[in-house]
N, C-alpha and C. Protein backbone atom coordinates (compact mmCIF):
# COMPACT_ATOMS: atom_id res chain seq x y z
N UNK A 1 -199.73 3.86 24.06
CA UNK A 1 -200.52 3.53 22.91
C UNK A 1 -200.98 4.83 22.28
N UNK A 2 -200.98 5.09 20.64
CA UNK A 2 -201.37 6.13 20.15
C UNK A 2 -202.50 5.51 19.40
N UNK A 3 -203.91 6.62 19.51
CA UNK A 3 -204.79 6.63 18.38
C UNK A 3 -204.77 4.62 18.36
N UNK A 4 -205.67 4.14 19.31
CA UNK A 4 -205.80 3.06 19.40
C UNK A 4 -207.01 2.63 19.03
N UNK A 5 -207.61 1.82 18.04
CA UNK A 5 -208.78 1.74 17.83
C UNK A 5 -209.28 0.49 17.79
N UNK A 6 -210.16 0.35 18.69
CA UNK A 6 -210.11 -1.22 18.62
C UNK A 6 -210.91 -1.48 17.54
N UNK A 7 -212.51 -1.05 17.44
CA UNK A 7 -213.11 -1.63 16.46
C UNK A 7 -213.20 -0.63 15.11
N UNK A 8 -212.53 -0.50 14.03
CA UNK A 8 -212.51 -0.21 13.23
C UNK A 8 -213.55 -1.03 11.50
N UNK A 9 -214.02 -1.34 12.07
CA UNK A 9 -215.05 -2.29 10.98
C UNK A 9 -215.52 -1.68 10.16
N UNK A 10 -216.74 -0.59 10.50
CA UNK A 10 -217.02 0.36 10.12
C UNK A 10 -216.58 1.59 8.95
N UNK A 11 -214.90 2.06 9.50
CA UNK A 11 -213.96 2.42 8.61
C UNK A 11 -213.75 2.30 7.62
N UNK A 12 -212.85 1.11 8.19
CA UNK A 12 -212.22 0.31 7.47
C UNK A 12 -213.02 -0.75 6.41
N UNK A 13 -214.22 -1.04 6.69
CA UNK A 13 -214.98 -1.60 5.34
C UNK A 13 -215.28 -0.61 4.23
N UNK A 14 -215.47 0.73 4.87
CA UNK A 14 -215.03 1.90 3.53
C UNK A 14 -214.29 2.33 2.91
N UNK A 15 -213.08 1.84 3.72
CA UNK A 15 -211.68 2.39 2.76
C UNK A 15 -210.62 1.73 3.18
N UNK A 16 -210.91 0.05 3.45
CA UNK A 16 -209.80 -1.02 3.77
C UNK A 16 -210.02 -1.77 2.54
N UNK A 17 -208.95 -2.45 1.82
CA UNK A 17 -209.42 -3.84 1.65
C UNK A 17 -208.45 -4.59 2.06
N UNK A 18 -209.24 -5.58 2.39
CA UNK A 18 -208.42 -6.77 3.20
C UNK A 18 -208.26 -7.01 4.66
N UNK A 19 -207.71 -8.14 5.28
CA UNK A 19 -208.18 -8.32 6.85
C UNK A 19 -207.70 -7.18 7.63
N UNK A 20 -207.75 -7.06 8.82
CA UNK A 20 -208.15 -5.69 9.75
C UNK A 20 -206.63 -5.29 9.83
N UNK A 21 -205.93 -4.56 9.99
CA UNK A 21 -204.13 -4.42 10.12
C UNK A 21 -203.96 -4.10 11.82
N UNK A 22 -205.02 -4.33 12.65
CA UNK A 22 -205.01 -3.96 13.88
C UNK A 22 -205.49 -5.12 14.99
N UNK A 23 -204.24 -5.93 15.93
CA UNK A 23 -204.62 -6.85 16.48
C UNK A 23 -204.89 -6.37 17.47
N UNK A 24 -205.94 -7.03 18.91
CA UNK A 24 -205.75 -6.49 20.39
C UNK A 24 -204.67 -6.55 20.87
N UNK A 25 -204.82 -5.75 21.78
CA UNK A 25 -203.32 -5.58 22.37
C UNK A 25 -203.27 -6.86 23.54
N UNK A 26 -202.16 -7.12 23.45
CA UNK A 26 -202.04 -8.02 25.15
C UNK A 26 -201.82 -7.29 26.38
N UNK A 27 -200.55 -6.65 26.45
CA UNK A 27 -199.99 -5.97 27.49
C UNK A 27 -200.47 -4.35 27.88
N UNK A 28 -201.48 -4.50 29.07
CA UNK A 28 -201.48 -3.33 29.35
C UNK A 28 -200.98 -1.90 29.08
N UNK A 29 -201.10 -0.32 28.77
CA UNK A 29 -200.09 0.38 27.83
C UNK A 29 -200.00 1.04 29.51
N UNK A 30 -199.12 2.19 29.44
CA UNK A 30 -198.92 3.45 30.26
C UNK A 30 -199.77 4.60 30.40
N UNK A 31 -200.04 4.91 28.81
CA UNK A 31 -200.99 5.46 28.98
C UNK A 31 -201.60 6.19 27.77
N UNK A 32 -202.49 6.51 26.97
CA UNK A 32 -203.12 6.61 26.06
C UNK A 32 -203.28 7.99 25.30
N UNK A 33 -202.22 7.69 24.23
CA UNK A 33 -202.40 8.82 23.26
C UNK A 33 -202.73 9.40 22.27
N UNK A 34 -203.30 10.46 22.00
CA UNK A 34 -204.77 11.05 21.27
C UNK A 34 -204.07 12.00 20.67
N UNK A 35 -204.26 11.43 19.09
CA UNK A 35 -203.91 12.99 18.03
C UNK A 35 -204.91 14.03 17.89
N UNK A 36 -206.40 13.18 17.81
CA UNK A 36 -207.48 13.65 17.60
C UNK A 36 -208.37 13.37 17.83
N UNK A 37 -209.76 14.19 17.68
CA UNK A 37 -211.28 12.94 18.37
C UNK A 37 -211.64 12.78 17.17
N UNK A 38 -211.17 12.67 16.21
CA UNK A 38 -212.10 11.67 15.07
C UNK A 38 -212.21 10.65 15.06
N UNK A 39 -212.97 9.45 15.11
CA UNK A 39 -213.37 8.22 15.20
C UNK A 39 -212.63 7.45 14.75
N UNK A 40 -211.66 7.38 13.99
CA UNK A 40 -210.74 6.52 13.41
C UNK A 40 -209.89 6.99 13.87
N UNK A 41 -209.52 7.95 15.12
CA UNK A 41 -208.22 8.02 15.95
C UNK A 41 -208.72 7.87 17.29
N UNK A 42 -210.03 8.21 17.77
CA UNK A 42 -210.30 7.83 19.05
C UNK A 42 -211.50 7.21 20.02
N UNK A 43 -211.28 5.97 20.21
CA UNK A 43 -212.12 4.97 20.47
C UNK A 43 -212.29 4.54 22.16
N UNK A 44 -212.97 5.22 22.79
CA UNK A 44 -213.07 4.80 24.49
C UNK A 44 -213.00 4.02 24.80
N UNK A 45 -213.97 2.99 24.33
CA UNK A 45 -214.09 1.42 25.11
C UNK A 45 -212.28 0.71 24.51
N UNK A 46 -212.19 0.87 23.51
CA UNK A 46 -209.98 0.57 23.14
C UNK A 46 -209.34 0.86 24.20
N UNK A 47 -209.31 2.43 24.39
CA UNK A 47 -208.53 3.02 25.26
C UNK A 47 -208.76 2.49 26.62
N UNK A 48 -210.00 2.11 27.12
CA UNK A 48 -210.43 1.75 28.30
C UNK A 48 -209.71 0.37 28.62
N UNK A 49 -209.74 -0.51 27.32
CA UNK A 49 -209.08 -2.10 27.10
C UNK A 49 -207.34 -1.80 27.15
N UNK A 50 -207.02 -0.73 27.30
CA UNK A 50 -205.77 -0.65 26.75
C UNK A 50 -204.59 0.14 28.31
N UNK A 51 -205.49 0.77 28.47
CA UNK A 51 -204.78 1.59 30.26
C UNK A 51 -206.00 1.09 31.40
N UNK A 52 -207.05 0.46 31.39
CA UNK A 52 -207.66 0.16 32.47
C UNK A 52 -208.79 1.58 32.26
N UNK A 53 -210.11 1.12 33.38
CA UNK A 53 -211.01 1.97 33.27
C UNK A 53 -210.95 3.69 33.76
N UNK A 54 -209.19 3.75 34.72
CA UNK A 54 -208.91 4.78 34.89
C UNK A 54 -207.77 5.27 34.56
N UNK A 55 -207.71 5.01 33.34
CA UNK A 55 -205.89 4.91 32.80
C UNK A 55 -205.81 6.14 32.89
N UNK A 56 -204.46 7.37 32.16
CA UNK A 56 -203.99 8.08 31.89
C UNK A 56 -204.63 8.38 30.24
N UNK A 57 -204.88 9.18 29.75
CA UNK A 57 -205.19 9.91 28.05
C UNK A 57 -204.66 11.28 28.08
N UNK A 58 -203.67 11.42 27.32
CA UNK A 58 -203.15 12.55 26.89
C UNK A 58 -204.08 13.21 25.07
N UNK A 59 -204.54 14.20 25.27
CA UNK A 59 -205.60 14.36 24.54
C UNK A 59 -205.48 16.42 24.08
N UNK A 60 -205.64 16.44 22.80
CA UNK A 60 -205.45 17.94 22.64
C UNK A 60 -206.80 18.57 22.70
N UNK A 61 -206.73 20.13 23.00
CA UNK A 61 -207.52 20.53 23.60
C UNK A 61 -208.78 20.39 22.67
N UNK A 62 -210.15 20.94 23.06
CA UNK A 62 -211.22 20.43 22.65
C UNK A 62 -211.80 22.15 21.37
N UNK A 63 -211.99 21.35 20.37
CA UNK A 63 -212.64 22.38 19.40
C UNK A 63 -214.01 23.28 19.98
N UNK A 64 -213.68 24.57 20.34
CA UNK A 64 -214.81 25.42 20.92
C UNK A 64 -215.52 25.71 19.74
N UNK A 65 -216.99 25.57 18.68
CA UNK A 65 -217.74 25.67 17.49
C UNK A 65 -219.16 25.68 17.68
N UNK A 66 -219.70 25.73 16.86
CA UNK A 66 -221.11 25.66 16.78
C UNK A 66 -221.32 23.92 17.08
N UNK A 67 -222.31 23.41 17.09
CA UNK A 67 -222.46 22.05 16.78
C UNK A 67 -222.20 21.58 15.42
N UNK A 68 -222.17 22.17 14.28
CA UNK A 68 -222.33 21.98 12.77
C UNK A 68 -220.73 21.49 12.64
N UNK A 69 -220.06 22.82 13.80
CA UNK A 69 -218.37 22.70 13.75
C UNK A 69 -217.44 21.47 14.26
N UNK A 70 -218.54 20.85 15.30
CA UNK A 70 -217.81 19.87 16.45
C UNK A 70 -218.15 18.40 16.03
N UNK A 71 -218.87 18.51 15.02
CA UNK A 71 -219.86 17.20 14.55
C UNK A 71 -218.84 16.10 14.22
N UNK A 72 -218.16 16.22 13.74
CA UNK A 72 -216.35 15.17 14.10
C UNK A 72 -216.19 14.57 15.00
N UNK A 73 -216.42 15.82 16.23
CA UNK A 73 -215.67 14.94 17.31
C UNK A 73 -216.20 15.60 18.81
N UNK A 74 -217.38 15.53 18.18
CA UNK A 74 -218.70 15.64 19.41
C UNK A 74 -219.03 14.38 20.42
N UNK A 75 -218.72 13.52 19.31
CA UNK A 75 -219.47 11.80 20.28
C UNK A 75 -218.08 11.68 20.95
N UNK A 76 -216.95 11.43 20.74
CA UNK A 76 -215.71 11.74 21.32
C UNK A 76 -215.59 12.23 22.38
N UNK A 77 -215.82 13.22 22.31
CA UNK A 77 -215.74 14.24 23.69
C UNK A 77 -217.00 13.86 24.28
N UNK A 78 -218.05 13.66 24.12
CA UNK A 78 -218.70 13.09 25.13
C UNK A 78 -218.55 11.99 25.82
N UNK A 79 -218.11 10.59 25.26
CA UNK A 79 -217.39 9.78 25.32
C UNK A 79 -216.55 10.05 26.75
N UNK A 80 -215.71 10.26 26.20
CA UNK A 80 -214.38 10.58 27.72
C UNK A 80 -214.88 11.41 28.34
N UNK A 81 -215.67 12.59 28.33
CA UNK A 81 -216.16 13.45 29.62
C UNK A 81 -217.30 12.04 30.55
N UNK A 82 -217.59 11.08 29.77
CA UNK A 82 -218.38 10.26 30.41
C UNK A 82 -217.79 9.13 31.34
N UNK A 83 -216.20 8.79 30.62
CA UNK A 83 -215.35 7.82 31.09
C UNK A 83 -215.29 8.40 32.80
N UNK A 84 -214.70 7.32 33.22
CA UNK A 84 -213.81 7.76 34.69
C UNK A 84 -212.16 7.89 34.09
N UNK A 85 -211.88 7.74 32.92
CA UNK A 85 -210.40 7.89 32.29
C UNK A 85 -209.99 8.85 33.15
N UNK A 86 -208.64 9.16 33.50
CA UNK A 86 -207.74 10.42 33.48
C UNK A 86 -207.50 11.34 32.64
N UNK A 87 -208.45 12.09 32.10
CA UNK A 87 -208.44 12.64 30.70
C UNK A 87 -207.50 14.17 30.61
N UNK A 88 -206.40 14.31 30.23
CA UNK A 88 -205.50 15.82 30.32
C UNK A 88 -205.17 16.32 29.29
N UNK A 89 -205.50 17.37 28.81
CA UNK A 89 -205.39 18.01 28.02
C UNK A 89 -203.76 19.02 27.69
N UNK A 90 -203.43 18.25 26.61
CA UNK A 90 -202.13 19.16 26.44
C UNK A 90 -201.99 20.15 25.34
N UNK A 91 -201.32 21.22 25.25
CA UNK A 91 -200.48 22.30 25.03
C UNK A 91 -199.35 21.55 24.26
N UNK A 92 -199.26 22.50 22.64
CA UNK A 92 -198.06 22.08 21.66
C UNK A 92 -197.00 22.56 22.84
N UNK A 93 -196.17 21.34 22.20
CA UNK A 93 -194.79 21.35 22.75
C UNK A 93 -194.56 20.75 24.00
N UNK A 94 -195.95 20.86 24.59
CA UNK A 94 -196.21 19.96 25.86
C UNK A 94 -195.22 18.82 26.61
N UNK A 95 -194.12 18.30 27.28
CA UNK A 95 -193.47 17.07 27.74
C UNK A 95 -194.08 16.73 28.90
N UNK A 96 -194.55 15.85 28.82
CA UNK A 96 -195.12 14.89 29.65
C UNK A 96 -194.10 13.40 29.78
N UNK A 97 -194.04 12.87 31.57
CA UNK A 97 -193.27 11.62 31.60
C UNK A 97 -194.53 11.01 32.30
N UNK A 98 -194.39 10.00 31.63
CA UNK A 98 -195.34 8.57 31.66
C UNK A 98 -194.15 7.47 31.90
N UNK A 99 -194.34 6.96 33.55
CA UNK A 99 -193.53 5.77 33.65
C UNK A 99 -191.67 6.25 32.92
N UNK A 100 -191.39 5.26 32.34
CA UNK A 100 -190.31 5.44 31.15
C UNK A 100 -189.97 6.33 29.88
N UNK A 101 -191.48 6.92 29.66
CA UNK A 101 -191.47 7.31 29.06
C UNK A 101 -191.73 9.12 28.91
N UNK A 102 -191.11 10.04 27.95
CA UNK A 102 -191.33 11.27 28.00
C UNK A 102 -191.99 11.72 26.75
N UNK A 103 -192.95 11.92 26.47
CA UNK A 103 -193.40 12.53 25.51
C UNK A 103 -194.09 13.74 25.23
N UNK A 104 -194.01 14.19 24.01
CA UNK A 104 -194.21 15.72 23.74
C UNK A 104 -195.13 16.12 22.42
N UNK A 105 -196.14 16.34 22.98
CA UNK A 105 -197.51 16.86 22.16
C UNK A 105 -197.03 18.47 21.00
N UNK A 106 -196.77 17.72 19.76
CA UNK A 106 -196.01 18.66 19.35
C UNK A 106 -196.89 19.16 18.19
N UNK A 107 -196.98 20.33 17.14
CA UNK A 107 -197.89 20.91 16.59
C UNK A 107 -198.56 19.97 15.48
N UNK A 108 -199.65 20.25 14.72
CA UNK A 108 -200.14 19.25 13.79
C UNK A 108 -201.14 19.80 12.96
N UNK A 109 -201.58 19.97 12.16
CA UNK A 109 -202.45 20.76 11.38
C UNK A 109 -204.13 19.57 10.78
N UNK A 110 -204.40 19.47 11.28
CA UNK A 110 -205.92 18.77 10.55
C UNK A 110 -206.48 19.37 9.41
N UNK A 111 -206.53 19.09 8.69
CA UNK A 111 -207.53 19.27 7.02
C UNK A 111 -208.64 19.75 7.62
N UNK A 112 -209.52 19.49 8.32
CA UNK A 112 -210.58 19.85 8.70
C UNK A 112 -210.98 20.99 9.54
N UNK A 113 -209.90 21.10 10.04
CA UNK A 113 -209.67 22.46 11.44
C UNK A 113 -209.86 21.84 12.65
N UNK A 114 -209.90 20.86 13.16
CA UNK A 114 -210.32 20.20 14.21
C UNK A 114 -208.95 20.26 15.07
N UNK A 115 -209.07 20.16 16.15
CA UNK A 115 -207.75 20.34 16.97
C UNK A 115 -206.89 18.92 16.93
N UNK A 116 -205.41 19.15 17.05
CA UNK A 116 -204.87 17.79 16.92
C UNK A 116 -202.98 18.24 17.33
N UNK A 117 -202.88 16.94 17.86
CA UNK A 117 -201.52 17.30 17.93
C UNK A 117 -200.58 15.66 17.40
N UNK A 118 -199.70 15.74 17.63
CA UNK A 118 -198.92 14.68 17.19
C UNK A 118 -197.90 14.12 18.37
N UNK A 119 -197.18 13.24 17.95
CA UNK A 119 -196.50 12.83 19.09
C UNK A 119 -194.83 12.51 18.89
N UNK A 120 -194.34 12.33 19.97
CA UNK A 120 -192.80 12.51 19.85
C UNK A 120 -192.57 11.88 21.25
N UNK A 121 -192.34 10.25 21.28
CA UNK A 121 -191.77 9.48 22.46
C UNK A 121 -190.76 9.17 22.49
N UNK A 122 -190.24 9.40 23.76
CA UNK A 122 -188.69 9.40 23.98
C UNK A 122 -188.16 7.80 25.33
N UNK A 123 -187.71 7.04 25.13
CA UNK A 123 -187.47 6.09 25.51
C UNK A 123 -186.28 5.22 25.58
N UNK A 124 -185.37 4.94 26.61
CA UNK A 124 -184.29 4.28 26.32
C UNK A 124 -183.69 4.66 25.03
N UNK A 125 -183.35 5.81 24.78
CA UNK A 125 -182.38 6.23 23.51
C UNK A 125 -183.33 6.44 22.32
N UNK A 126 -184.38 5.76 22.46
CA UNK A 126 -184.73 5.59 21.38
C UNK A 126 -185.77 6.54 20.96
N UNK A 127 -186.25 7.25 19.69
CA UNK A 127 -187.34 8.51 19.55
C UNK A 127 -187.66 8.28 18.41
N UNK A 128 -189.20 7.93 18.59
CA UNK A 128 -190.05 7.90 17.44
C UNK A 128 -191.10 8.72 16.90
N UNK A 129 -191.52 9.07 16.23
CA UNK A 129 -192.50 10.14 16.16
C UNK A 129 -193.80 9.58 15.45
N UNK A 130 -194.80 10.24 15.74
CA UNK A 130 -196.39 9.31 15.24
C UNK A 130 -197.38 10.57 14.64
N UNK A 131 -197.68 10.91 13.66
CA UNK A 131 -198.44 11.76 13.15
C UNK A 131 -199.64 11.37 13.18
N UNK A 132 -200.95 12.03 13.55
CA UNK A 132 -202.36 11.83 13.17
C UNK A 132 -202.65 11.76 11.88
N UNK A 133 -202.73 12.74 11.67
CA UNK A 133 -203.14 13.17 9.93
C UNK A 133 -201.93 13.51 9.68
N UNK A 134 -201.58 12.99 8.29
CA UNK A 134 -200.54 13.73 7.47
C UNK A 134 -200.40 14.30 6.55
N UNK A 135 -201.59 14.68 5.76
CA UNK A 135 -201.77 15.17 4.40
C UNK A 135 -201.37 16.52 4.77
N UNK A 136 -202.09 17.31 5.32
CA UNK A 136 -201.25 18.89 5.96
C UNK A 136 -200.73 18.78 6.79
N UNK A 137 -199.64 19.16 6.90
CA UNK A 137 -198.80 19.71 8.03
C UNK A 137 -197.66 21.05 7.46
N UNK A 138 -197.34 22.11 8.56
CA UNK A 138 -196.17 22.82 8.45
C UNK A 138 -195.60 22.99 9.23
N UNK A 139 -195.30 21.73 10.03
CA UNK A 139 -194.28 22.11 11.00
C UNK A 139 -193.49 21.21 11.05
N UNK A 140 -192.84 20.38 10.04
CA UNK A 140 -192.03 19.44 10.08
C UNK A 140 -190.45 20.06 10.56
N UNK A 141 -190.20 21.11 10.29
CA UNK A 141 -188.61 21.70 10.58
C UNK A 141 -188.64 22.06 11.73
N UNK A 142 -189.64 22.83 12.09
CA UNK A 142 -189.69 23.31 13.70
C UNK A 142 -189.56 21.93 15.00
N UNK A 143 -189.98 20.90 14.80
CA UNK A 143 -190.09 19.41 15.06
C UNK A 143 -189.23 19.17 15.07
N UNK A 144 -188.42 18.60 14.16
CA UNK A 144 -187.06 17.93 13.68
C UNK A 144 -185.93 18.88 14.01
N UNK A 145 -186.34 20.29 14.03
CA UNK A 145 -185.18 21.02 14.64
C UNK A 145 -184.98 21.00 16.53
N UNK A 146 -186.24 20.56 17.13
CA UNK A 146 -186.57 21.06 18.75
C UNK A 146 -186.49 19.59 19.19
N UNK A 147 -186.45 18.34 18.48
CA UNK A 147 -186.83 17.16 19.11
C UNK A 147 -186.14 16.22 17.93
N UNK A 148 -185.82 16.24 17.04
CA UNK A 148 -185.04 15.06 16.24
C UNK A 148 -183.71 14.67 16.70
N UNK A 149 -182.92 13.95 15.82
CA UNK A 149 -183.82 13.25 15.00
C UNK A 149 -184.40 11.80 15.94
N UNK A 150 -185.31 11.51 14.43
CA UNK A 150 -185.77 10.56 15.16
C UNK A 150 -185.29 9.47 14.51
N UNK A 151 -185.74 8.30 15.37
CA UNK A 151 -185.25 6.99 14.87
C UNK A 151 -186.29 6.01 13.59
N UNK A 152 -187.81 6.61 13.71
CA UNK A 152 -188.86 6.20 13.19
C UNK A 152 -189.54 7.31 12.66
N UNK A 153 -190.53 7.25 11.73
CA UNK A 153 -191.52 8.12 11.83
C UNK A 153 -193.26 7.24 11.42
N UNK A 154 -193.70 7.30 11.85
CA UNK A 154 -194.98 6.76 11.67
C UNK A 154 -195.67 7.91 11.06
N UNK A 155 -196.50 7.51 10.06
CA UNK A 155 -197.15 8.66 9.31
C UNK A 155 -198.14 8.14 8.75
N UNK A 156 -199.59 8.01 9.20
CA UNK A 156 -201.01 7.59 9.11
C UNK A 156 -201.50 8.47 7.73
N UNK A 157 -201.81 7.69 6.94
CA UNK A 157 -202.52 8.40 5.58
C UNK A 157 -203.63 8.75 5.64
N UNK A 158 -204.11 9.54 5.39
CA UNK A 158 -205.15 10.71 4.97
C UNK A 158 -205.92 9.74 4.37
N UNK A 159 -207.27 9.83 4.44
CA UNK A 159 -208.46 9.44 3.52
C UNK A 159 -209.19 10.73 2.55
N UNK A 160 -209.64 10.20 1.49
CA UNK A 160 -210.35 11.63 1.26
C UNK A 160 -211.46 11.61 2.07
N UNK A 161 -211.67 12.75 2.31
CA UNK A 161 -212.55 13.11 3.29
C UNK A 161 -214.34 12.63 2.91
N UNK A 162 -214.67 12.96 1.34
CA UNK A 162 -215.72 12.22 0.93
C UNK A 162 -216.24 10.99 0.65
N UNK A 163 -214.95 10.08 0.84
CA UNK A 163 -215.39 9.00 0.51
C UNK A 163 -215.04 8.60 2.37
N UNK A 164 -214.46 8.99 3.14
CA UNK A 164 -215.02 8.40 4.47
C UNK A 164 -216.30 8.46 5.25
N UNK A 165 -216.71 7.33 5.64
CA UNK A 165 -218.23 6.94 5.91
C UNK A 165 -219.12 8.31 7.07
N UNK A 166 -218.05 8.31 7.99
CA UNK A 166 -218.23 9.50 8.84
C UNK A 166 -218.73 10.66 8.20
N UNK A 167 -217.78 10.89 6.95
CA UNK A 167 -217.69 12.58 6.87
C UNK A 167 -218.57 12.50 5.85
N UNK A 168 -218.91 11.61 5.49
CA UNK A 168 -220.41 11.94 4.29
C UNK A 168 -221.73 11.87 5.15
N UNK A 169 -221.74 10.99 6.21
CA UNK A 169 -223.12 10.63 7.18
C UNK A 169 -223.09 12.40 7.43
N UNK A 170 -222.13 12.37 8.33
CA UNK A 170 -221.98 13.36 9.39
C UNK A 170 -222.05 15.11 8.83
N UNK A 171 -220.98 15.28 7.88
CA UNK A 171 -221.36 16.56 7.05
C UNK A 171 -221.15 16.46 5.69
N UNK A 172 -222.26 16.70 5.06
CA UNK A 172 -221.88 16.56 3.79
C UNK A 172 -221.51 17.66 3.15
N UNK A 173 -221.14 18.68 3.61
CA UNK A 173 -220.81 19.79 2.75
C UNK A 173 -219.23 19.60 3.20
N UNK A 174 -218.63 18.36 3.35
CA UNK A 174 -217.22 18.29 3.09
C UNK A 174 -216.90 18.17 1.48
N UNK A 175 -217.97 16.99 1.11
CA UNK A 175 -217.94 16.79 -0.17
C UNK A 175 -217.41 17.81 -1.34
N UNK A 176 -217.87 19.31 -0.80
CA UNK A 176 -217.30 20.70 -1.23
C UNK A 176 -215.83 20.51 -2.02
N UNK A 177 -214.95 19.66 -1.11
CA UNK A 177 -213.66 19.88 -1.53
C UNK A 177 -213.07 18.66 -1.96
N UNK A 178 -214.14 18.02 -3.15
CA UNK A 178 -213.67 16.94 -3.41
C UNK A 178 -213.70 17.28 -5.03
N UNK A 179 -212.44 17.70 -5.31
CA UNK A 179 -212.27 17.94 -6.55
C UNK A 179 -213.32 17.10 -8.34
N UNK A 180 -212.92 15.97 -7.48
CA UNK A 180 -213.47 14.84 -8.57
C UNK A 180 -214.81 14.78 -8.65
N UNK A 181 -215.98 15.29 -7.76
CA UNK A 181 -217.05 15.33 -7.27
C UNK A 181 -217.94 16.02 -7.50
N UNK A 182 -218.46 16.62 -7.62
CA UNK A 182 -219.19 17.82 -7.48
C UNK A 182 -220.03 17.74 -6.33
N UNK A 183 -220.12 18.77 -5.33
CA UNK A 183 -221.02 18.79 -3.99
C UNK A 183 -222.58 19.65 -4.60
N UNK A 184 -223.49 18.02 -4.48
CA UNK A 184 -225.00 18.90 -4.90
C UNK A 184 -225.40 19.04 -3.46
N UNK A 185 -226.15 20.34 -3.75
CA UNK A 185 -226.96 21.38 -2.42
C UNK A 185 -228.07 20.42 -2.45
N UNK A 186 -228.82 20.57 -1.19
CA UNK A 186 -230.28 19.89 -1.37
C UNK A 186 -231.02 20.95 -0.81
């Protein structure tokens, strides 16, 4: 399972319309994979519903910042340092085998600077790839040259950053880079 979120309400009442695009899962996963700790990619009590209370999480490494810097994906990481999860931290390019499966934590660029990687599962012939964020990236050739092709690509759209509920609560001097906007100081 990638970036599994169970309750998205919150979000998604800010920048969904229409019913939720995310059902529970039935079948137990292998094991749980993390582009990023932003809240709309990573949800504990999901992940917990999804590999068991001590599943497996493959997870990129953790943003070292001030608090002002980590404020993204502070509750996150507290979160899983709190779980009993299997929580492991991978390295771009990383291959990891899970059960059937081999996958490889491959580079990814976040808008925000926050750490993140992407994914690349390999399975009975078959190879799909799953991006976190996709608005930046530069490593699509290096990817497609070391691990393609693939058979799929999943590619999660970008929100603007000001109009998501998080990033206005949480920092508002994102607002900065919202062209259409103007960011007032207080």
């Amino acid at each position: 399972m990638i970036d599994y979120v169970y309750d998205s309400s919150g979000f998604l009442r800010d920048n969904w319309r229409g019913e939720s695009p995310v059902r529970p899962l039935q079948t137990p996963a292998v094991a749980a994979l993390v582009t990023h700790l932003h809240e709309d990619h990573t949800d504990v009590v999901a992940i917990e519903s999804t590999v068991g209370p001590v599943g497996v999480v493959l997870r990129p490494a953790a943003f070292a910042g001030s608090a002002a810097e980590v404020v993204l994906t502070a509750k996150q990481e507290s979160e899983l340092a709190a779980s009993d999860l299997d929580v492991r931290t991978v390295a771009e390019w990383e291959q990891t085998t899970l059960g059937p499966f081999t996958v490889t934590a491959v580079p990814a660029v976040d808008g925000l600077g926050d750490p993140q990687v992407n994914w690349v599962v390999e399975a009975d012939g078959q190879r799909p790839f799953h991006g976190g964020e996709t608005m930046f990236h530069g490593y699509w050739w290096p990817i497609a040259g070391r691990l393609g092709p693939f058979d799929v690509a999943a590619l999660p759209v970008t929100v603007r950053w000001s109009t998501c509920r998080t990033c206005s609560r949480a920092a508002p001097w994102l607002r900065a880079w919202d062209l259409k906007r103007p960011c007032k100081r207080r």
